[in-house]
Protein backbone atom coordinates (compact mmCIF):
# COMPACT_ATOMS: atom_id res chain seq x y z
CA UNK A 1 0.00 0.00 0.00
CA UNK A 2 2.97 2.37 0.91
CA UNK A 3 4.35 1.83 -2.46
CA UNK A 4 1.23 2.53 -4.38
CA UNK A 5 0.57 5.89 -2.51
CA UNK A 6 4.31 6.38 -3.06
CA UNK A 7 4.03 6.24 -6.77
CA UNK A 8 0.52 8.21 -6.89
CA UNK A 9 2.01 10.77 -5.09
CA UNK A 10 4.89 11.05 -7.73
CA UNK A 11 2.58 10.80 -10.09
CA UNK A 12 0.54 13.83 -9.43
CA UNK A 13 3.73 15.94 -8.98
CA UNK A 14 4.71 14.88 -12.21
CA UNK A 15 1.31 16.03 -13.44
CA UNK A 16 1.85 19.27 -11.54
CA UNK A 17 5.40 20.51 -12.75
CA UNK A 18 4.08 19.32 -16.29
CA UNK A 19 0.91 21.82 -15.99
CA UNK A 20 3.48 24.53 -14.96
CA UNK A 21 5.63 23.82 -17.71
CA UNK A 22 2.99 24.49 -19.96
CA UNK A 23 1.88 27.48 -18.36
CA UNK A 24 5.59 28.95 -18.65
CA UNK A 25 4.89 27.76 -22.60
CA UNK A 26 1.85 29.63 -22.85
CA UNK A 27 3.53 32.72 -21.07
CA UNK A 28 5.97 32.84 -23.58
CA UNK A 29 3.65 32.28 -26.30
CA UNK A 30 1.23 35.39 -24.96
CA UNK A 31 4.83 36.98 -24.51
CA UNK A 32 5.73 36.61 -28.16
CA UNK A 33 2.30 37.84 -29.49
CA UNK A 34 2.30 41.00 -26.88
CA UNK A 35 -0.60 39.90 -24.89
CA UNK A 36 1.23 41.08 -21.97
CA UNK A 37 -0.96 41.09 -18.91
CA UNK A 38 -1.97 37.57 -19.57
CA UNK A 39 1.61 36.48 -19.71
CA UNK A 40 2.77 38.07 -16.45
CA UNK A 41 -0.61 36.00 -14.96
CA UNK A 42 1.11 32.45 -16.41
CA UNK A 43 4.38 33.81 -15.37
CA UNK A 44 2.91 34.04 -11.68
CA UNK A 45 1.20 30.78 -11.57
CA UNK A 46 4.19 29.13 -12.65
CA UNK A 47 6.24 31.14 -10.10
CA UNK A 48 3.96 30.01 -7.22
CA UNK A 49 4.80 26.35 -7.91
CA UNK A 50 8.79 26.74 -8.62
CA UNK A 51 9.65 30.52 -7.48
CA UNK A 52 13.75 29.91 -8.36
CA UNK A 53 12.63 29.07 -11.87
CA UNK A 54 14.89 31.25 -13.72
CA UNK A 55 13.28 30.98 -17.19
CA UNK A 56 10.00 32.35 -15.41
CA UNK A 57 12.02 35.09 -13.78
CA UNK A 58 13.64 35.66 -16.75
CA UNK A 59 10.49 35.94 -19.10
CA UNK A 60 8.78 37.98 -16.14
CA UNK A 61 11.11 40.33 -16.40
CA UNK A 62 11.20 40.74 -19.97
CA UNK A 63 7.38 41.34 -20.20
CA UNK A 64 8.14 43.99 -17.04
CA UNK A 65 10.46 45.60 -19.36
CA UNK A 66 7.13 45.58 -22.11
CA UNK A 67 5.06 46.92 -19.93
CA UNK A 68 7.48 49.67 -19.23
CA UNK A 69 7.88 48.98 -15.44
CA UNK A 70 11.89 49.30 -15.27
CA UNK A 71 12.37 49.36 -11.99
CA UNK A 72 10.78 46.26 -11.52
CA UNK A 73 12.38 44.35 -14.43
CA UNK A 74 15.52 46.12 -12.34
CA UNK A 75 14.84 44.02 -9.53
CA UNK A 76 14.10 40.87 -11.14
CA UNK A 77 17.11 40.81 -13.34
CA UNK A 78 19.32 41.91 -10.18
CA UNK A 79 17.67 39.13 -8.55
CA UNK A 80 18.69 36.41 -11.63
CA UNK A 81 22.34 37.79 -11.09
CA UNK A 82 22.30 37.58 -7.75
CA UNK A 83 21.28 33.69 -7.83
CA UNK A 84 23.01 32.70 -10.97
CA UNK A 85 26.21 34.95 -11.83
CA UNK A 86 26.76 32.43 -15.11
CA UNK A 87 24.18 34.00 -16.77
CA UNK A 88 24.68 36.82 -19.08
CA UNK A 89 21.37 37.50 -20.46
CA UNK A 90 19.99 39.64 -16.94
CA UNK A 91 22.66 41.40 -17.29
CA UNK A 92 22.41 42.32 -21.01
CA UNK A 93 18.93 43.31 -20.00
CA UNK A 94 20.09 45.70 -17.29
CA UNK A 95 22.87 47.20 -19.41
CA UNK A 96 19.33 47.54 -21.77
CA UNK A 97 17.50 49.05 -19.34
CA UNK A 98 20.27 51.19 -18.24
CA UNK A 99 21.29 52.65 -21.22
CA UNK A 100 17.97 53.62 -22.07
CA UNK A 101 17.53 55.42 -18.59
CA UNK A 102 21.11 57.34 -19.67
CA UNK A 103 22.98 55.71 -17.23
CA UNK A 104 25.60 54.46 -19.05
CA UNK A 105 28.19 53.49 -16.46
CA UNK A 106 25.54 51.00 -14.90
CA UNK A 107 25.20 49.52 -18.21
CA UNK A 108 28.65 49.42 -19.05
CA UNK A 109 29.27 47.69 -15.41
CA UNK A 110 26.73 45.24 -16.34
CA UNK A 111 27.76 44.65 -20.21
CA UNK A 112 31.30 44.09 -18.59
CA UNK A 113 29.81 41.19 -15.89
CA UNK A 114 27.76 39.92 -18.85
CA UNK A 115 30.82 39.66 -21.42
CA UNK A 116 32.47 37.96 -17.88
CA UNK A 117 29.54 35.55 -17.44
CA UNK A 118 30.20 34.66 -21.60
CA UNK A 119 33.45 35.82 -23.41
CA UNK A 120 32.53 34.49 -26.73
CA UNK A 121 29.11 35.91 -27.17
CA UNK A 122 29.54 38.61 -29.95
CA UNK A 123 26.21 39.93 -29.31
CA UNK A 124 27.66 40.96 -25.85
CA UNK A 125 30.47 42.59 -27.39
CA UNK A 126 28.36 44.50 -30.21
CA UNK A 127 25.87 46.30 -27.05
CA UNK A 128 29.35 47.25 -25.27
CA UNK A 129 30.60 48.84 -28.76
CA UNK A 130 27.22 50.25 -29.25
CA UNK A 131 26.77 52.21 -25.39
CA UNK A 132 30.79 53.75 -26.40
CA UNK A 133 29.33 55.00 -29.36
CA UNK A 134 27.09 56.89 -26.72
CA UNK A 135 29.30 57.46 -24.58
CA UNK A 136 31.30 59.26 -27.48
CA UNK A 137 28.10 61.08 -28.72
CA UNK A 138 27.32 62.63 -25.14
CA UNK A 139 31.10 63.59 -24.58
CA UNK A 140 31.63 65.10 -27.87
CA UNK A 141 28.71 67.18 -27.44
CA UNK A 142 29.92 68.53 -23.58
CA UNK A 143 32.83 69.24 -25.06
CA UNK A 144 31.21 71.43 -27.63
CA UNK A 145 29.14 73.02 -25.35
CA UNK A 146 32.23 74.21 -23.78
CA UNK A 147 34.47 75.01 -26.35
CA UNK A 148 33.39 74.98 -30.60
CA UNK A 149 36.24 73.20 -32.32
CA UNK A 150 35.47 72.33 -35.88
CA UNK A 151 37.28 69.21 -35.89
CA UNK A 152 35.25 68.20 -32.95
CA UNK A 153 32.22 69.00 -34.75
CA UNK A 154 33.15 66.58 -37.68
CA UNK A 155 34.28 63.50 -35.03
CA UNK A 156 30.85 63.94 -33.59
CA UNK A 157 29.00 64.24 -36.93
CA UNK A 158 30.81 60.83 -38.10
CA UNK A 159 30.01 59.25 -34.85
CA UNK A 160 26.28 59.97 -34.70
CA UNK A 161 26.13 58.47 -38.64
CA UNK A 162 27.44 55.43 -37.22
CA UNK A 163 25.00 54.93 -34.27
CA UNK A 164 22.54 57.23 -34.73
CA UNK A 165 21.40 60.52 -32.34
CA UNK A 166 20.78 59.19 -28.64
């Protein structure tokens, strides 16, 4: 008898981490088609079950970042790097969310722990290229705001052709 209630009993957590592993499926399904809310619902049922379920906290915070609630997708990416160093993607996502906010040391720092997490990812590399293109843009403009220097006028013209006005 033990071993039959033994073997139900794995059975129906079986059935349960299966029915959260489709709800994370259908999260990032909603996810993908922008049906936001309804995501972050899936998300949340499937973060009741397993709450250190890093694809869930991952995908949460990507659809925080959607929904334009930064400071939360802050704290659930923080939270990833916190738990799990190795992974460069929460970081890329800071740097992301950083760099948008202007704060481009933080997301330097963070494209720097993410290029640390992964050496070879190229993608990695191409963001940190892309915020010292920034970096160049808003420097090259203080500077002109102090002092006009024609030279200085053309680095900054050639700069912002390569990665656009910030």
């Amino acid at each position: 008898m033990k071993r039959n209630s033994f073997l139900a009993v794995c059975a129906l957590l079986g059935f349960v981490a299966a029915a959260h592993a489709d709800d994370l499926q259908d999260a990032q399904k909603l996810y993908d088609h922008g049906s936001y809310a309804e995501a972050l619902d899936l998300v949340g049922k499937s973060l009741g079950a397993d709450p250190g379920n890093v694809q869930a906290r991952f995908l949460k915070g990507l659809i925080l970042m959607k929904e334009k609630k930064e400071s939360d997708a802050i704290a659930v990416f923080s939270a990833i790097t916190d738990d799990h160093p190795e992974y460069p993607q929460p970081y890329n996502n800071l740097a992301v969310i950083y760099a948008g906010r202007g704060d481009y040391e933080r997301a330097r720092s963070a494209l720097l722990s993410a290029i640390a997490a992964d050496p070879q990812d190229a993608m990695l590399r191409k963001n940190l290229g892309d915020l010292y293109g920034r970096l160049a843009i808003r420097s090259y403009t203080e500077a002109l705001g102090l002092k006009s220097d024609p030279a200085l006028e053309g680095k900054l013209r050639k700069v912002e052709s390569a990665f656009g006005r910030p």
